[in-house]
N, C-alpha and C. Protein backbone atom coordinates (compact mmCIF):
# COMPACT_ATOMS: atom_id res chain seq x y z
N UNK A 1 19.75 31.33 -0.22
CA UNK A 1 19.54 31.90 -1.53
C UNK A 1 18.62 30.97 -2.31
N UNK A 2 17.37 31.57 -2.80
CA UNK A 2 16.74 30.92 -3.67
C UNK A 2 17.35 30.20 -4.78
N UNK A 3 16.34 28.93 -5.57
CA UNK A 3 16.98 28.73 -6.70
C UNK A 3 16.98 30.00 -8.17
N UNK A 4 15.50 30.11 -7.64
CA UNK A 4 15.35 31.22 -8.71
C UNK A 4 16.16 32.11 -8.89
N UNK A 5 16.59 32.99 -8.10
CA UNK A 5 17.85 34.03 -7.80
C UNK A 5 19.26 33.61 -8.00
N UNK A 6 19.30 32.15 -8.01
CA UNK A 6 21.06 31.78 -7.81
C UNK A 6 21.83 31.68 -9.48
N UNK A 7 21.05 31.86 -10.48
CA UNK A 7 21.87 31.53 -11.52
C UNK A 7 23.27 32.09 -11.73
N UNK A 8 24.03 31.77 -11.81
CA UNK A 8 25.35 32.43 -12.18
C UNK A 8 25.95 32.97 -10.86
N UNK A 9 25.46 32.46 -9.43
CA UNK A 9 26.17 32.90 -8.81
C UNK A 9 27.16 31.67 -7.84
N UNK A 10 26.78 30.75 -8.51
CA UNK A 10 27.41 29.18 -7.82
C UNK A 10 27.00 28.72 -6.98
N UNK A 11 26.12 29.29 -5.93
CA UNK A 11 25.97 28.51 -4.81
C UNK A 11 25.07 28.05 -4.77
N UNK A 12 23.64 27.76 -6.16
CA UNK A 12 23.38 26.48 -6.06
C UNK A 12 23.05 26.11 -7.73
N UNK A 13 22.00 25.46 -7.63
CA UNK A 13 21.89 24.93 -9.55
C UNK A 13 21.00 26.24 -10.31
N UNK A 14 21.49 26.43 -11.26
CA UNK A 14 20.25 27.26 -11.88
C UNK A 14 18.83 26.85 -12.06
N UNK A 15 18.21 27.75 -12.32
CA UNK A 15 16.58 27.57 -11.78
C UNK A 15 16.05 26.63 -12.66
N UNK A 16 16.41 26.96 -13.86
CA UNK A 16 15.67 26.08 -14.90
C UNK A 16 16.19 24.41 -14.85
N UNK A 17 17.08 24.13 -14.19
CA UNK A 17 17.99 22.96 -13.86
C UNK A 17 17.13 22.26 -12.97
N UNK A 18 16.77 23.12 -11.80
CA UNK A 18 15.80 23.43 -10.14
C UNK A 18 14.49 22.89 -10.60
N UNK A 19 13.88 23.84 -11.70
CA UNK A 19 12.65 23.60 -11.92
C UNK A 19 12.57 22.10 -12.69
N UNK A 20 13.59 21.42 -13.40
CA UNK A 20 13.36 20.69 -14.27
C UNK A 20 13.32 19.65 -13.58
N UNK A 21 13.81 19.17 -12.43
CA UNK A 21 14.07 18.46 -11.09
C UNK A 21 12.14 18.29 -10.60
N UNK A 22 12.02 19.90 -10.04
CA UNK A 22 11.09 19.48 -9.32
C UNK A 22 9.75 19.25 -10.23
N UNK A 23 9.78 19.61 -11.69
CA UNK A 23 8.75 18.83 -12.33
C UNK A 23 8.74 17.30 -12.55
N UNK A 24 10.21 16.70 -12.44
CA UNK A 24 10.16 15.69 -11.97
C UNK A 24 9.41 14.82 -10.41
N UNK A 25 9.89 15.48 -9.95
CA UNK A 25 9.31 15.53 -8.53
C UNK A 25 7.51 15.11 -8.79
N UNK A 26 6.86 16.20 -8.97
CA UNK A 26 5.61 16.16 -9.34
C UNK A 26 4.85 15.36 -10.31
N UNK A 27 5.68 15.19 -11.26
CA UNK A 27 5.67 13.64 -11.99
C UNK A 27 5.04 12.19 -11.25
N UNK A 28 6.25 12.22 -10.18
CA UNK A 28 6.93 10.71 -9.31
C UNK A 28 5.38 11.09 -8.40
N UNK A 29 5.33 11.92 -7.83
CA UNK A 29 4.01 12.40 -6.73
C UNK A 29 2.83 11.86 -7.34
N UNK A 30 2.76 12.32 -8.63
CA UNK A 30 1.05 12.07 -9.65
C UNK A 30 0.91 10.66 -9.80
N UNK A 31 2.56 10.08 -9.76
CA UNK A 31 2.24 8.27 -9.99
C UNK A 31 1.96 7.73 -8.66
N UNK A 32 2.40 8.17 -7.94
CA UNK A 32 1.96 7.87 -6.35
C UNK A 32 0.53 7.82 -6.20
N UNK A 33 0.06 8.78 -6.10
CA UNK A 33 -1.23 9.63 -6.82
C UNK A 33 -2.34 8.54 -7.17
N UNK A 34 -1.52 7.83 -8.29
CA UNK A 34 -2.48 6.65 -9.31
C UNK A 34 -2.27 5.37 -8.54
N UNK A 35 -1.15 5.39 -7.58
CA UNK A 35 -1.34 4.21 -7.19
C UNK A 35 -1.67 3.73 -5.95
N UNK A 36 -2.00 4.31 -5.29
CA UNK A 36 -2.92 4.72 -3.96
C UNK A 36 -4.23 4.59 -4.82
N UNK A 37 -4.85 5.46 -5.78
CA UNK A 37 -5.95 5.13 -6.22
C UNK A 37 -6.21 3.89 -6.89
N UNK A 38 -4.85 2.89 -7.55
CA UNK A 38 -5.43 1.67 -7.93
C UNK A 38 -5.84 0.97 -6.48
N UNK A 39 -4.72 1.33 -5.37
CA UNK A 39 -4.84 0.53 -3.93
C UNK A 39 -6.01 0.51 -3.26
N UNK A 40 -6.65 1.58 -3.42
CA UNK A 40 -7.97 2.04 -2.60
C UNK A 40 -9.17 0.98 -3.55
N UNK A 41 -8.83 1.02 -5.37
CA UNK A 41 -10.01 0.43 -5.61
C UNK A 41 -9.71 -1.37 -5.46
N UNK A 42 -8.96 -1.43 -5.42
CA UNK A 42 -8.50 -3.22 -4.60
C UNK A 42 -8.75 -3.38 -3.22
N UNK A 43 -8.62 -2.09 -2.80
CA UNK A 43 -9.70 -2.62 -1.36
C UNK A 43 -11.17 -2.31 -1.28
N UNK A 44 -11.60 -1.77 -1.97
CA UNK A 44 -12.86 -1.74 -2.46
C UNK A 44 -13.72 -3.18 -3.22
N UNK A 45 -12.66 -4.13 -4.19
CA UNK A 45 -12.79 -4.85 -4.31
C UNK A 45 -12.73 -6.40 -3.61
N UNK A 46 -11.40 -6.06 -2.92
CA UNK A 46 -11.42 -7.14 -1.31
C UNK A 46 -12.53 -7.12 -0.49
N UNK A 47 -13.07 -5.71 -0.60
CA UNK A 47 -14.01 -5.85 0.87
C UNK A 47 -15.62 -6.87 -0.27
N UNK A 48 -15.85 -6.42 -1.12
CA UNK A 48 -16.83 -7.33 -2.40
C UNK A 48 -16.50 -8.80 -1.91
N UNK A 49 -14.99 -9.03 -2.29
CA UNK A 49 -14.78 -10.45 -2.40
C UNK A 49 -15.09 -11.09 -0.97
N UNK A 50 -14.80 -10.47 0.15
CA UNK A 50 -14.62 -10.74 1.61
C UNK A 50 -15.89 -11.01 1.76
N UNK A 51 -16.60 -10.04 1.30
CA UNK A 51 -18.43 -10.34 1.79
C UNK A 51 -18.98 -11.50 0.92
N UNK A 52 -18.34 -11.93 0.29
CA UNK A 52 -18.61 -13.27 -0.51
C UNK A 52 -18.40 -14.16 -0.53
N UNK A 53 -17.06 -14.29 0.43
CA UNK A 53 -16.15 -15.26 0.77
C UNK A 53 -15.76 -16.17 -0.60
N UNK A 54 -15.14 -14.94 -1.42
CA UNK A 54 -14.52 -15.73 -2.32
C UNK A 54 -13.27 -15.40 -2.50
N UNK A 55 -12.76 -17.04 -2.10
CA UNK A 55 -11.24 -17.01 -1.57
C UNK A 55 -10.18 -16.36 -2.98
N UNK A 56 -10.85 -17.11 -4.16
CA UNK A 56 -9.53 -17.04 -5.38
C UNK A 56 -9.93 -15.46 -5.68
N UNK A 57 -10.62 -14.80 -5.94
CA UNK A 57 -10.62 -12.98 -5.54
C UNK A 57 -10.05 -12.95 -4.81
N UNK A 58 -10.11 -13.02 -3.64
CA UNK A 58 -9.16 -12.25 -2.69
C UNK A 58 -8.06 -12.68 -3.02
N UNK A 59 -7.31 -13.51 -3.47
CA UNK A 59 -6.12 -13.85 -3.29
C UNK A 59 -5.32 -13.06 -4.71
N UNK A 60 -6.47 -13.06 -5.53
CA UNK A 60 -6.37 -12.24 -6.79
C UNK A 60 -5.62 -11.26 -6.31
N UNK A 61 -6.72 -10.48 -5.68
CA UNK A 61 -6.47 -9.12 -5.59
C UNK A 61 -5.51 -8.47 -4.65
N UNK A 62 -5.03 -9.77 -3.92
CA UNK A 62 -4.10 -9.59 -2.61
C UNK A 62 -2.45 -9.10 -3.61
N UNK A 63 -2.55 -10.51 -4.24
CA UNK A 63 -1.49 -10.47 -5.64
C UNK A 63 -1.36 -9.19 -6.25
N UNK A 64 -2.77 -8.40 -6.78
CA UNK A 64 -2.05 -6.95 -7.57
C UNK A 64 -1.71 -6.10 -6.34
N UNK A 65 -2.47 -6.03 -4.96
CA UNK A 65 -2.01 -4.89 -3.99
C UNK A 65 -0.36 -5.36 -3.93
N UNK A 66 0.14 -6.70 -4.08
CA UNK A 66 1.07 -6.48 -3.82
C UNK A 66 2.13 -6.10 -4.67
N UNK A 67 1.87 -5.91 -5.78
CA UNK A 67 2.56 -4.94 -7.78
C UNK A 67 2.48 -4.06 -7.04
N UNK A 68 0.84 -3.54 -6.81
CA UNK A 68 1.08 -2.00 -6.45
C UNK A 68 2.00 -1.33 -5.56
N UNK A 69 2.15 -1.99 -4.33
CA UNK A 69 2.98 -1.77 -3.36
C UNK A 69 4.66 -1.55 -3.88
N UNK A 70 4.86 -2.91 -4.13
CA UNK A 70 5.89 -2.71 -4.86
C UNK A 70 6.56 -1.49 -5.96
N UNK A 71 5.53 -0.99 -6.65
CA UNK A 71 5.71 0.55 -7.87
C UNK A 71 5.59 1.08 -6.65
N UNK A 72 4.92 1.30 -5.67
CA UNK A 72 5.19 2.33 -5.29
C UNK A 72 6.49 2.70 -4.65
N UNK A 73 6.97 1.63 -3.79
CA UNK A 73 7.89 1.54 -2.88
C UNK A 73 9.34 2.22 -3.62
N UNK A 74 8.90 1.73 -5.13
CA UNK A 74 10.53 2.07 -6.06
C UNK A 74 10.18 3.49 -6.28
N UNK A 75 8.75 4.30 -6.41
CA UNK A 75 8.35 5.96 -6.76
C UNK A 75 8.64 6.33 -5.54
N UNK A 76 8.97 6.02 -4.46
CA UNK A 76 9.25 6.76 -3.22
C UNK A 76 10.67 6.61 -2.77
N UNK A 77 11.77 5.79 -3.43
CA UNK A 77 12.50 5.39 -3.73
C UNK A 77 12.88 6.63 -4.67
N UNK A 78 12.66 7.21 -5.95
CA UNK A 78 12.75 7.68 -6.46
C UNK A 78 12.81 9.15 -5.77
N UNK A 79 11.21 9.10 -5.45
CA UNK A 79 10.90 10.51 -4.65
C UNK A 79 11.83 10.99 -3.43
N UNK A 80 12.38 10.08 -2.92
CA UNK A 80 13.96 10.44 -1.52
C UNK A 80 14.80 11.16 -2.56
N UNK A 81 15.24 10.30 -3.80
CA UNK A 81 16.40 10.53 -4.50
C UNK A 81 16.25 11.93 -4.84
N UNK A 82 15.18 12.37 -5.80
CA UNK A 82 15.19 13.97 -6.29
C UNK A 82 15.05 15.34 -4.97
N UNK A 83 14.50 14.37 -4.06
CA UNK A 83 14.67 15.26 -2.60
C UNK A 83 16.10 15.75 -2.28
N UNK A 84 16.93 14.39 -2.30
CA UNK A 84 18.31 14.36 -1.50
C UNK A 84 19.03 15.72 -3.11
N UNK A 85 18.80 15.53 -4.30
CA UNK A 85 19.06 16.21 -5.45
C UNK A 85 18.52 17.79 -5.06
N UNK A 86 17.38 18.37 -5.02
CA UNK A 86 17.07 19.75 -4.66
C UNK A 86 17.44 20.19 -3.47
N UNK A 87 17.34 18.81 -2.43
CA UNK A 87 18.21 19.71 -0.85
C UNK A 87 19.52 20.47 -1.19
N UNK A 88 20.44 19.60 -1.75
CA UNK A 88 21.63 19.89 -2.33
C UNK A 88 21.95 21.47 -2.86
N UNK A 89 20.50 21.35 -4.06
CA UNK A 89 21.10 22.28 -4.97
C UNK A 89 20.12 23.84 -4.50
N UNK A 90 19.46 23.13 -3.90
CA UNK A 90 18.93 24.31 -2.98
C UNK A 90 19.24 25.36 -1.19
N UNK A 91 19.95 24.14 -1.02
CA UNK A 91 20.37 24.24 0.60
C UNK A 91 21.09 23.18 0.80
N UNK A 92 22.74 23.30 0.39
CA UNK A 92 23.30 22.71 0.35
C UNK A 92 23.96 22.70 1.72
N UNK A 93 24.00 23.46 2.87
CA UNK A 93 24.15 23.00 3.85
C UNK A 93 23.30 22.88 4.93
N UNK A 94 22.33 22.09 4.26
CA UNK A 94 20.95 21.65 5.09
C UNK A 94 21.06 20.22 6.03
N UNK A 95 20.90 19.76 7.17
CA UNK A 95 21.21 18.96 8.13
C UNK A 95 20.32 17.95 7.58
N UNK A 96 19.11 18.36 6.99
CA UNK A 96 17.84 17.48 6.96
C UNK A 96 17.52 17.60 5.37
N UNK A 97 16.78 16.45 4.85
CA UNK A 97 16.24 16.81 3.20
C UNK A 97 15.17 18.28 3.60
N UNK A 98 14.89 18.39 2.53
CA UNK A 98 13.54 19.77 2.16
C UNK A 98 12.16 19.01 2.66
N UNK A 99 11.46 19.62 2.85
CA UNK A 99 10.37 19.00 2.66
C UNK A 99 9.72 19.53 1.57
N UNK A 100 8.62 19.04 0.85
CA UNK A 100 8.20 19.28 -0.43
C UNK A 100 7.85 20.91 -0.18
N UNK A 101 7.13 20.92 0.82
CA UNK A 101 6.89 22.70 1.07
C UNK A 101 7.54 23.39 1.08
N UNK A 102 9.50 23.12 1.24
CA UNK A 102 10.06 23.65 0.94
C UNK A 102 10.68 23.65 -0.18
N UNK A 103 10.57 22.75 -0.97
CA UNK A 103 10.71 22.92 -2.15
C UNK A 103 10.20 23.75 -3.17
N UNK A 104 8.44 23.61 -2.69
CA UNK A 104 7.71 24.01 -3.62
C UNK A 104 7.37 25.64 -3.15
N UNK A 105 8.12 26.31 -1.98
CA UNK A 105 8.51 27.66 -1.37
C UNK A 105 9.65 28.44 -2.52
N UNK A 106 10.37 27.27 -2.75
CA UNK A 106 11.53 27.98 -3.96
C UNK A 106 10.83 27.88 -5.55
N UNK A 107 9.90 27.66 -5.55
CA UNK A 107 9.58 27.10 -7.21
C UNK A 107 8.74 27.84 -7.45
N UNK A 108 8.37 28.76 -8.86
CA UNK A 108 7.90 29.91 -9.45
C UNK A 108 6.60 29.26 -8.99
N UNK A 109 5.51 29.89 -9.32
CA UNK A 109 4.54 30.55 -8.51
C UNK A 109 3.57 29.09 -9.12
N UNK A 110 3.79 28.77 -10.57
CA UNK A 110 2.68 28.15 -11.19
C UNK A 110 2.84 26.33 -10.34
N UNK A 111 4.37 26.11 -10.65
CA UNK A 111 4.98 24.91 -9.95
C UNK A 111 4.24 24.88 -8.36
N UNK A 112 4.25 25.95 -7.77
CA UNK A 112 4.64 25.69 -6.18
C UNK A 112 3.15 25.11 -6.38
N UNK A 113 2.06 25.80 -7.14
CA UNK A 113 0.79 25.46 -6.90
C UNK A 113 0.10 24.04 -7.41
N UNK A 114 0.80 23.48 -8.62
CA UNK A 114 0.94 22.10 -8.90
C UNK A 114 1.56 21.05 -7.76
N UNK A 115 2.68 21.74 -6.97
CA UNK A 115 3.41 20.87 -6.47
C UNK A 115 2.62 20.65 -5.04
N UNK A 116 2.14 21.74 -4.17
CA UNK A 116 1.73 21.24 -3.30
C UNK A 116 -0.10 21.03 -3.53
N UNK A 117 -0.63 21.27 -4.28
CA UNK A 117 -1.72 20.26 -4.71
C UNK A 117 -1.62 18.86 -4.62
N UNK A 118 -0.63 18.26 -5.47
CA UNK A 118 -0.64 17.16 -5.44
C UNK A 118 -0.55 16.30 -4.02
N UNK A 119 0.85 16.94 -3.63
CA UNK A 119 1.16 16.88 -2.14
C UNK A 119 -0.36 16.51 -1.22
N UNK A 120 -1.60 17.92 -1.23
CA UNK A 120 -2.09 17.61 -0.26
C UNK A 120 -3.10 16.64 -0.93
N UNK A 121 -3.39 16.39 -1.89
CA UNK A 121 -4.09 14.86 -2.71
C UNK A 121 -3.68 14.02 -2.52
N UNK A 122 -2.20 13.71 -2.44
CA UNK A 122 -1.96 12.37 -1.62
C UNK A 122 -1.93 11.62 -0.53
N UNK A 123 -1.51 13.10 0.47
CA UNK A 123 -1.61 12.50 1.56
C UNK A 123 -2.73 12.43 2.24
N UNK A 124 -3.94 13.24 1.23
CA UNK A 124 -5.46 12.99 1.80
C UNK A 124 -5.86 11.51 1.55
N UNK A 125 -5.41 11.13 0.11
CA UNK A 125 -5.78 9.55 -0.60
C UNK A 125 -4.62 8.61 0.42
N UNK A 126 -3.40 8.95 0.56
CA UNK A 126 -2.79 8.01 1.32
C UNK A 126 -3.52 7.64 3.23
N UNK A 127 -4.01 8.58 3.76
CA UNK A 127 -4.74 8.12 4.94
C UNK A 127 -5.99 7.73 4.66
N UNK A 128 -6.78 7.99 3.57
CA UNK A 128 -7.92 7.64 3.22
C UNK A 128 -7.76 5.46 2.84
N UNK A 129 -6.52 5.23 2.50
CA UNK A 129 -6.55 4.27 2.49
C UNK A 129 -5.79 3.38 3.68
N UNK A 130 -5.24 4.10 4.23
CA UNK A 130 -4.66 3.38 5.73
C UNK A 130 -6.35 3.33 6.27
N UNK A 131 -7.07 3.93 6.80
CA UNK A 131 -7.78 3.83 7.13
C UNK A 131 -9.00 2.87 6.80
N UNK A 132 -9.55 2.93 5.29
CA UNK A 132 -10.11 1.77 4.89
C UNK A 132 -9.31 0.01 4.66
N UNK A 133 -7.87 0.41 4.38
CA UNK A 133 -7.19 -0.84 4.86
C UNK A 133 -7.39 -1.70 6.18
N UNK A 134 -7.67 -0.92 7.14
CA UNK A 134 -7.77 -0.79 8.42
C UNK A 134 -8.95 -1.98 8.52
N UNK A 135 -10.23 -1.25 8.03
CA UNK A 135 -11.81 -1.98 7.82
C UNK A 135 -11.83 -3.15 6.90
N UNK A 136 -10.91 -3.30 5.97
CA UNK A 136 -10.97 -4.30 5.13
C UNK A 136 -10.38 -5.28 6.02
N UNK A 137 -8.62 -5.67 6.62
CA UNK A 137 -8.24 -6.10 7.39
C UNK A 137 -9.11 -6.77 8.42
N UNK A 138 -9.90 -5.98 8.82
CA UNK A 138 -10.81 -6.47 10.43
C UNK A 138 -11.93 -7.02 9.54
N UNK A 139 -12.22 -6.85 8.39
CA UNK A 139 -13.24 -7.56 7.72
C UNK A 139 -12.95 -9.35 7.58
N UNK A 140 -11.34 -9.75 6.93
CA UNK A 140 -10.46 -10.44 6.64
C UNK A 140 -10.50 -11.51 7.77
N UNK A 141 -10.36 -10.50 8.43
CA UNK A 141 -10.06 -11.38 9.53
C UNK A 141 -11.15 -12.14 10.30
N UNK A 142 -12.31 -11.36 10.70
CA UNK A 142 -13.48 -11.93 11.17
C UNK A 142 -13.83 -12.82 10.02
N UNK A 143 -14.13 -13.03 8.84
CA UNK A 143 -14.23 -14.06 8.22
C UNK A 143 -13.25 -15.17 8.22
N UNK A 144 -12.33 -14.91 8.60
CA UNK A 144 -10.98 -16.41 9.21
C UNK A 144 -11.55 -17.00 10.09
N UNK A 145 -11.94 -16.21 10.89
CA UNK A 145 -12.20 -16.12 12.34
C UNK A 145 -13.76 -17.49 12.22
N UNK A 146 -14.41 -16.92 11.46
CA UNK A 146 -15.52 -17.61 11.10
C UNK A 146 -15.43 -18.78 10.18
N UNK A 147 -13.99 -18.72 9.29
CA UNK A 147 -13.90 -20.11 8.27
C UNK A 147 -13.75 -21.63 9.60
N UNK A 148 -12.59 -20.64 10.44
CA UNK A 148 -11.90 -21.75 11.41
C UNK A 148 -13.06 -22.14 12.10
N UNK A 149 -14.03 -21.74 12.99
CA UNK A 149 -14.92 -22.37 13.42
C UNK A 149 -15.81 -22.95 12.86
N UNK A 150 -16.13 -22.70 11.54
CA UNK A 150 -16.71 -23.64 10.80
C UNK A 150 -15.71 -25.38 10.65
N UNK A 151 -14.74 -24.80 10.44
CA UNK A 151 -13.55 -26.10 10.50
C UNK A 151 -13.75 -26.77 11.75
N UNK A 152 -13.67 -26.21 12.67
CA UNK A 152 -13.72 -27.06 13.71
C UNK A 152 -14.80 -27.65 14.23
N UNK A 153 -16.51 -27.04 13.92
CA UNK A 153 -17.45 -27.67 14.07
C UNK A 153 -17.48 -29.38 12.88
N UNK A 154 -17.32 -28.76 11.59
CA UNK A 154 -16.96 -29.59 11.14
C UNK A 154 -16.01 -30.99 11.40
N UNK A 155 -14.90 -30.57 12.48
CA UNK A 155 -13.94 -31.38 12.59
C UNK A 155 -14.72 -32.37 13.93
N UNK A 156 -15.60 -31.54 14.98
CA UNK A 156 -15.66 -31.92 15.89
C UNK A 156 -17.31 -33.00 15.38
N UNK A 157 -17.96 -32.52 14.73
CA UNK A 157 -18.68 -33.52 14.11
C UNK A 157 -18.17 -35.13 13.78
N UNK A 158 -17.32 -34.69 12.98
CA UNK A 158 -16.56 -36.04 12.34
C UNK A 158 -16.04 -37.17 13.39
N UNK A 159 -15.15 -36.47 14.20
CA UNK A 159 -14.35 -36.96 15.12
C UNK A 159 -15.35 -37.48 16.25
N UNK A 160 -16.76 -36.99 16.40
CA UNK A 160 -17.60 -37.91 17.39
C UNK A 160 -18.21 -39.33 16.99
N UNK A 161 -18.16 -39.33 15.24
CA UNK A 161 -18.53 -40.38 14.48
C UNK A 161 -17.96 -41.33 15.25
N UNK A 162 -18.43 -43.05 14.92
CA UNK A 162 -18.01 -44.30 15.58
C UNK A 162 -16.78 -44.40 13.81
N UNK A 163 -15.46 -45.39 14.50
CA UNK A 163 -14.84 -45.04 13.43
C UNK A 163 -14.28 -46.26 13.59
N UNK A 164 -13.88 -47.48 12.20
CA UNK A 164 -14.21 -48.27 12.53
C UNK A 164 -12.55 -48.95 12.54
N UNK A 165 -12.72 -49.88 13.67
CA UNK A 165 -10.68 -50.38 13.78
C UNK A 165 -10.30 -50.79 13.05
N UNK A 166 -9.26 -51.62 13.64
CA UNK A 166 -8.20 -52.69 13.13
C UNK A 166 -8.95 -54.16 12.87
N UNK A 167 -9.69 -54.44 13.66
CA UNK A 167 -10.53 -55.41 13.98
C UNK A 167 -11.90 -55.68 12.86
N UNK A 168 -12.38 -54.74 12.14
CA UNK A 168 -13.24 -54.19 11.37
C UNK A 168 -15.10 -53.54 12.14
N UNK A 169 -14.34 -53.62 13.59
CA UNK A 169 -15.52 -53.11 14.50
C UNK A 169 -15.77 -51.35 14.37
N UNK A 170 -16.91 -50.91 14.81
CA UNK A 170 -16.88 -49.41 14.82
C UNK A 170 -16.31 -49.33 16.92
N UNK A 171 -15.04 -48.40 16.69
CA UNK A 171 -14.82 -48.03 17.95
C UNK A 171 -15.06 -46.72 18.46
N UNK A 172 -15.59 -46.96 20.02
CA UNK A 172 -16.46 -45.69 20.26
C UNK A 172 -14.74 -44.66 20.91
N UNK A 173 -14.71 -43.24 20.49
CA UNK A 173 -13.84 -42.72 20.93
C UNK A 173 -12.61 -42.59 20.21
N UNK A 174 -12.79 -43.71 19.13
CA UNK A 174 -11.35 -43.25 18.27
C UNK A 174 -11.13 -42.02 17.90
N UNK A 175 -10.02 -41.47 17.46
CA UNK A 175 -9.63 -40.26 16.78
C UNK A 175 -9.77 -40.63 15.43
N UNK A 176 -10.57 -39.37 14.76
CA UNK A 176 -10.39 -39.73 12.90
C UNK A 176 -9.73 -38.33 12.53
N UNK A 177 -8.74 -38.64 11.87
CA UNK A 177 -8.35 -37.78 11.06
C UNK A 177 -8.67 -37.12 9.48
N UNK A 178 -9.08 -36.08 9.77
CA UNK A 178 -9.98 -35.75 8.43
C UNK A 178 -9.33 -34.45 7.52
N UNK A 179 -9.39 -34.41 6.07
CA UNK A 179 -9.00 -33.35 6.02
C UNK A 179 -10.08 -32.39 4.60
N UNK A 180 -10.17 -31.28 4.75
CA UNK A 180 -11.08 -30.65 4.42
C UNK A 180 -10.56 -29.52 3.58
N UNK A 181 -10.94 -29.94 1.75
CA UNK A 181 -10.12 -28.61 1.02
C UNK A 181 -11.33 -27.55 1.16
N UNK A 182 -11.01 -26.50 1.56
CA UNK A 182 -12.11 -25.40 1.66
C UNK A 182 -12.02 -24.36 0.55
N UNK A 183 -11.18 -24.62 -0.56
CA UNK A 183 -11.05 -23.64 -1.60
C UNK A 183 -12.04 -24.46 -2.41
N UNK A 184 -12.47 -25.40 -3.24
CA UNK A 184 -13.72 -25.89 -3.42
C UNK A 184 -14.78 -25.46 -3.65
């Protein structure tokens, strides 16, 4: 039994109860929404900083992806909760939550079309950024990849130097220990 249809007959919440839920719903989705789009433009900005190799940016910006992550993690957090709430009051003896399509299958005509809009905007923006995460990452990394061998040419330079003992002689073969701040 629909929500729309069930008022006054008990077996699930009235509609306007239903609907007031899943405009919530669509709410929690639109902030998702914004924060995938702050995420995408922080990797837009990582990949800037990466090609510049500037460490305190990136680390900047590593810092807000990780706010963002965080809001989101509690809006999806949220978004289970009003799920596990309309499964209930919609299909209360449902094995599994709704999925939003089924949610937005019970919700008057204007909702269903807000609701799964958003739906397919996110999960277009949410793989749109797995994917450029993806390129930024392998960006990240080949520049490590490239700090460390700079370190070690550097290191292996040093360490061929004559270095001078105990004795106040230069000895050929000693080990020097060197250390190198690269944030600088």
């Amino acid at each position: 039994m629909s929500a729309r249809n069930s008022a006054g007959s008990g077996a699930a919440a009235p509609a306007d109860q239903v609907g007031a839920v899943i405009d919530q719903l669509e709410q929690i989705l639109q902030s998702q929404l914004s924060g995938y789009g702050r995420m995408r433009t922080c990797l837009n900005e990582k990949r800037e900083a990466i090609a510049q190799a500037d460490m305190a940016e990136i680390e900047r910006i590593c810092r807000e992806q990780q706010r963002i992550a965080q809001t989101v993690t509690e809006l999806e957090k949220h978004r289970l909760a009003l799920i596990g709430r309309l499964t209930e009051a919609m299909k209360p003896q449902a094995s599994e939550p709704l999925s939003i399509s089924d949610v937005a299958e019970q919700a008057d005509d204007e909702r269903k079309a807000r609701l799964l809009r958003v739906r397919d905007d996110l999960l277009a923006l949410v793989h749109t950024v797995q994917r450029e995460s993806s390129v930024v990452r392998q960006a990240a990394e080949s520049l490590s990849r490239h700090m460390t061998g700079l370190i070690q040419t550097v290191q292996n330079t040093l360490s061929q130097a004559g270095v001078y003992g105990q004795r106040g002689r230069v000895q050929d073969g000693a080990v020097s220990r060197h250390a190198i701040d690269v944030k600088s």
